[in-house]
C-alpha atoms as a PDB file:
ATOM      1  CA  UNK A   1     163.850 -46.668 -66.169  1.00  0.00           C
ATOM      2  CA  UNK A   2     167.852 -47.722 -65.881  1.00  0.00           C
ATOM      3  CA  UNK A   3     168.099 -44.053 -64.741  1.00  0.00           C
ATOM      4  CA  UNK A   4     165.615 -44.092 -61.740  1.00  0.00           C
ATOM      5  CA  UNK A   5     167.557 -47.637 -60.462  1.00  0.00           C
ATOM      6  CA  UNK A   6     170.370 -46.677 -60.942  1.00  0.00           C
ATOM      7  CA  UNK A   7     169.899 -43.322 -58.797  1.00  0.00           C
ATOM      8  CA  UNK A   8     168.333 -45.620 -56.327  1.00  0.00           C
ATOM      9  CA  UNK A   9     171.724 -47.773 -56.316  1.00  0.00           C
ATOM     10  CA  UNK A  10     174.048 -44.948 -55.984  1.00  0.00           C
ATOM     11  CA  UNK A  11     172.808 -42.869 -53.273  1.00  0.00           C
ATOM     12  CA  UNK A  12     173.677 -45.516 -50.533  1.00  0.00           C
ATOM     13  CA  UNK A  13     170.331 -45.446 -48.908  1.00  0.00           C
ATOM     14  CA  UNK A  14     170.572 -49.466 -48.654  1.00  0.00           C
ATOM     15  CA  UNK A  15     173.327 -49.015 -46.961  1.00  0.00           C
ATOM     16  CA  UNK A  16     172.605 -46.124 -44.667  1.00  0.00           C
ATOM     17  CA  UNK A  17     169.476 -47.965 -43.627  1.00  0.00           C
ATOM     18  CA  UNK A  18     171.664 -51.284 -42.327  1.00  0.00           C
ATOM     19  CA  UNK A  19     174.087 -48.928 -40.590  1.00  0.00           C
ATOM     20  CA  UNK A  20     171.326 -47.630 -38.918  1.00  0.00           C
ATOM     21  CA  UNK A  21     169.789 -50.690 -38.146  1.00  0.00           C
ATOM     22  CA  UNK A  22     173.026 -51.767 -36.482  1.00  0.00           C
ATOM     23  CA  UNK A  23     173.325 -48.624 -34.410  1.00  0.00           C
ATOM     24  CA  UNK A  24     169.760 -48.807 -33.303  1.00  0.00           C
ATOM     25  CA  UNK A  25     170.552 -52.790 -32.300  1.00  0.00           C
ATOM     26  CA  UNK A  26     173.394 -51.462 -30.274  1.00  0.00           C
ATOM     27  CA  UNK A  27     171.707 -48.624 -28.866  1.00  0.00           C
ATOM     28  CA  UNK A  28     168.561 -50.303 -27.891  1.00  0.00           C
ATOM     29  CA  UNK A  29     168.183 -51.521 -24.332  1.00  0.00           C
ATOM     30  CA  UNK A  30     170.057 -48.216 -23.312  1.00  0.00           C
ATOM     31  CA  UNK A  31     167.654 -45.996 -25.502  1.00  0.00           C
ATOM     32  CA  UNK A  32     163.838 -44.642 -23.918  1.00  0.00           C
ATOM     33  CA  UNK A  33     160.564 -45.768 -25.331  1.00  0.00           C
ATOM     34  CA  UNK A  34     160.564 -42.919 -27.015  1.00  0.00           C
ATOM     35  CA  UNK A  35     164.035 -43.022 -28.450  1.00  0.00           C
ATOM     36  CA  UNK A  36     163.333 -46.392 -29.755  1.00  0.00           C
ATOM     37  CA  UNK A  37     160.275 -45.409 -31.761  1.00  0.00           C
ATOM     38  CA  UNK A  38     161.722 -42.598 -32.918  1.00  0.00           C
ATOM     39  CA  UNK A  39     164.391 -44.442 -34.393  1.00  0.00           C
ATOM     40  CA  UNK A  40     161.692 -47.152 -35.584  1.00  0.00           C
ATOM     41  CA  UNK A  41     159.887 -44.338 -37.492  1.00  0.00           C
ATOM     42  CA  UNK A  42     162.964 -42.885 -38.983  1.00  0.00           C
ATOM     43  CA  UNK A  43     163.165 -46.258 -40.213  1.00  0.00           C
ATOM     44  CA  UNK A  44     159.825 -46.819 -41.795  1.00  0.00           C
ATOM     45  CA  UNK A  45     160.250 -43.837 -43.447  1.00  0.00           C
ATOM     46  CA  UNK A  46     163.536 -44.438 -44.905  1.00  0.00           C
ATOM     47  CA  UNK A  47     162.116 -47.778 -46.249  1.00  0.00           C
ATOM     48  CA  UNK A  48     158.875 -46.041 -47.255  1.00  0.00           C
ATOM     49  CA  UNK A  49     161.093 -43.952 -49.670  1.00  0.00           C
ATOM     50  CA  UNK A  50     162.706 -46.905 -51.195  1.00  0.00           C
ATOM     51  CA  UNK A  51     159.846 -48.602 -51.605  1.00  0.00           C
ATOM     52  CA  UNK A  52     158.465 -45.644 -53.482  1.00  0.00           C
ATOM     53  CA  UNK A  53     161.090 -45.857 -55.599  1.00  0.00           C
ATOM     54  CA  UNK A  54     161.315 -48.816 -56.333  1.00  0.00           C
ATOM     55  CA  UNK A  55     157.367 -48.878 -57.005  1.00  0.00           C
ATOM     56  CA  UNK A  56     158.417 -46.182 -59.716  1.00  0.00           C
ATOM     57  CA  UNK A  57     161.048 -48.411 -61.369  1.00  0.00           C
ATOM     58  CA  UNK A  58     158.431 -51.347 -61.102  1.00  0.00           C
ATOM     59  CA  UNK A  59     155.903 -48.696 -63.489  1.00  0.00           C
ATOM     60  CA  UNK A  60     158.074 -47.693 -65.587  1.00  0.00           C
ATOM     61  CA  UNK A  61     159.429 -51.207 -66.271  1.00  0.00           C
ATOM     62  CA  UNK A  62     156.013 -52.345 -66.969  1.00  0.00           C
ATOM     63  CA  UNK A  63     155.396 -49.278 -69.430  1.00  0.00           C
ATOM     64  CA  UNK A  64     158.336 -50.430 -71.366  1.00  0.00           C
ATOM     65  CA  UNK A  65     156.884 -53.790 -71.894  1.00  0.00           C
ATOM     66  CA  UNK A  66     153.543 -52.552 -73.684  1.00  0.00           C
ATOM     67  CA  UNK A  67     149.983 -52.585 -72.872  1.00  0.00           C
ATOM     68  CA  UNK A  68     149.534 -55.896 -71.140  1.00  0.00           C
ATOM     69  CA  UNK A  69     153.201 -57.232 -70.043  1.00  0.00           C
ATOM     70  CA  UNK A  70     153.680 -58.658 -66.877  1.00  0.00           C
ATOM     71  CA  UNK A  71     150.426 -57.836 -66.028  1.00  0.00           C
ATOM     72  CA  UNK A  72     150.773 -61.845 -64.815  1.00  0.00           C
ATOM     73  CA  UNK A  73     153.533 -61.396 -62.962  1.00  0.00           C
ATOM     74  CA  UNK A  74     151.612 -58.401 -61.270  1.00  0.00           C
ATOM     75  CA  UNK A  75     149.210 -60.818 -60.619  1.00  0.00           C
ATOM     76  CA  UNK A  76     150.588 -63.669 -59.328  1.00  0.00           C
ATOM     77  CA  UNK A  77     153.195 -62.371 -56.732  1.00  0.00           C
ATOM     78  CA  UNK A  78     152.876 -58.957 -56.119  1.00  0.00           C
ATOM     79  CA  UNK A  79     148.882 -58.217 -55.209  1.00  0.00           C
ATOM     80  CA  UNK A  80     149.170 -61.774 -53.267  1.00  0.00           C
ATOM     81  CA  UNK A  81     152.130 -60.504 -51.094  1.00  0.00           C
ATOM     82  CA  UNK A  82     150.865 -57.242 -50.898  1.00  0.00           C
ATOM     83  CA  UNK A  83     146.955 -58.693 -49.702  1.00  0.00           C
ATOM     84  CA  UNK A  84     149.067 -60.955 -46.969  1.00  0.00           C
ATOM     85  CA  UNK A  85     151.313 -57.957 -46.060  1.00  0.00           C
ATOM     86  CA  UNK A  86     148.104 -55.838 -44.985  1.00  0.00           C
ATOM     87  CA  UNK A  87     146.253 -58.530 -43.822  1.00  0.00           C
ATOM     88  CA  UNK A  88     149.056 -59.367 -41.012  1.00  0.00           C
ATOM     89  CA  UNK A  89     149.843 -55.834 -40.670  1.00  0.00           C
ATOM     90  CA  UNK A  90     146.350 -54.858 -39.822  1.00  0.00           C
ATOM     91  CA  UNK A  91     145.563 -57.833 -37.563  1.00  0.00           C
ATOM     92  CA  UNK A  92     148.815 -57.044 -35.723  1.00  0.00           C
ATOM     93  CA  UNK A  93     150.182 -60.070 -36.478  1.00  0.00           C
ATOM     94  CA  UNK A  94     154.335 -60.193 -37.478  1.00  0.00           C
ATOM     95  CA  UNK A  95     154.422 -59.688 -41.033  1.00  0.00           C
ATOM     96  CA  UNK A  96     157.425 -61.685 -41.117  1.00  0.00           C
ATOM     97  CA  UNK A  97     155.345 -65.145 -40.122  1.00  0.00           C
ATOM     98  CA  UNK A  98     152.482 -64.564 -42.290  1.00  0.00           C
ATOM     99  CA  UNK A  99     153.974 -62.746 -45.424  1.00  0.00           C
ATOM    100  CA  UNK A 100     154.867 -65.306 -47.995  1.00  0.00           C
ATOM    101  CA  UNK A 101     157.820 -64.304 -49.809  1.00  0.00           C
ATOM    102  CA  UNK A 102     157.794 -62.679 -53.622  1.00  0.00           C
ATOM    103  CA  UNK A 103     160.963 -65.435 -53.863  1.00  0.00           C
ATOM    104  CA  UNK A 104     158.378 -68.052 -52.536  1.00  0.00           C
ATOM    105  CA  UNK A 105     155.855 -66.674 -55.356  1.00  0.00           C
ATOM    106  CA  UNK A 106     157.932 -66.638 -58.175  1.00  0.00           C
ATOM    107  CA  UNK A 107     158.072 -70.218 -58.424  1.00  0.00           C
ATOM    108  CA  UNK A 108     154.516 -70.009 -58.884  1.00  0.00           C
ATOM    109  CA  UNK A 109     154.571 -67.266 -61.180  1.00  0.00           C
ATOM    110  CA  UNK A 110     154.605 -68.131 -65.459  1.00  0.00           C
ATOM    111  CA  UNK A 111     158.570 -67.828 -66.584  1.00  0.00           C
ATOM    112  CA  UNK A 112     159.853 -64.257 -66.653  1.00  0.00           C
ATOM    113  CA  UNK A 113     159.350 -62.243 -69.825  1.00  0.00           C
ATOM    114  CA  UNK A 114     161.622 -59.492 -70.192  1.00  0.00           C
ATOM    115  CA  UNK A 115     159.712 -56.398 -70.474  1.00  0.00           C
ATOM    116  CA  UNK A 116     161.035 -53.690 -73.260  1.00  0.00           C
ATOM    117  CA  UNK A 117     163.049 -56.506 -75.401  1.00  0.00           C
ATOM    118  CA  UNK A 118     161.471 -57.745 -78.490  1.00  0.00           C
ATOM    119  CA  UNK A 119     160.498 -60.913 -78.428  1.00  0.00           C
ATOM    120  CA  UNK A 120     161.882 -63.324 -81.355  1.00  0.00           C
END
């Protein structure tokens, strides 16, 4: 699993994607319609990749941890963010507004057990 993030660290996508972003600010009351989604689709897919990554590291994380680890943490702050993300996103509301945070969930969540460590 340290493999996959660290891959995901070192190819500067992060960073690539902000640069980007900051171009596309720059650029966009000059740009068409058309220019502007473009760009907005390059971007979604450029985060879509990420997040597929990063869904990877988040399976192979909870592999480590055995059978039933952080199956509350699952639980508690990922499917609720991800219900609220889809929700908003398919009533066309900003998902910004009506997305709690997975910050704002962690306080809820049980404390943190670390998954692939024995526990003592």
């Amino acid at each position: 699993m340290a493999e996959n993030l660290k891959r995901l660290v070192s190819n500067e996508t992060l960073r690539t994607l902000q640069e980007k972003l900051d171009f596309w600010l720059k650029e966009y009351n000059t740009n068409t319609c058309d220019q502007n989604l473009n760009h907005c689709l390059e971007l979604i897919e450029q985060v879509a990749k990420v997040q597929g990554q990063l869904f990877g590291i988040l399976t192979a994380a909870a592999q480590e941890g055995g059978r039933n680890d952080g199956v509350e943490t699952i639980k508690s702050r990922l499917l609720p963010w991800l219900e609220a993300s889809f929700t908003a996103a398919s009533l066309g509301k900003s998902v910004d507004s009506k997305v709690p945070s997975l910050q704002m969930s962690r306080s809820r969540s049980p404390s943190p057990i670390r998954c692939g460590l024995p526990r003592f």
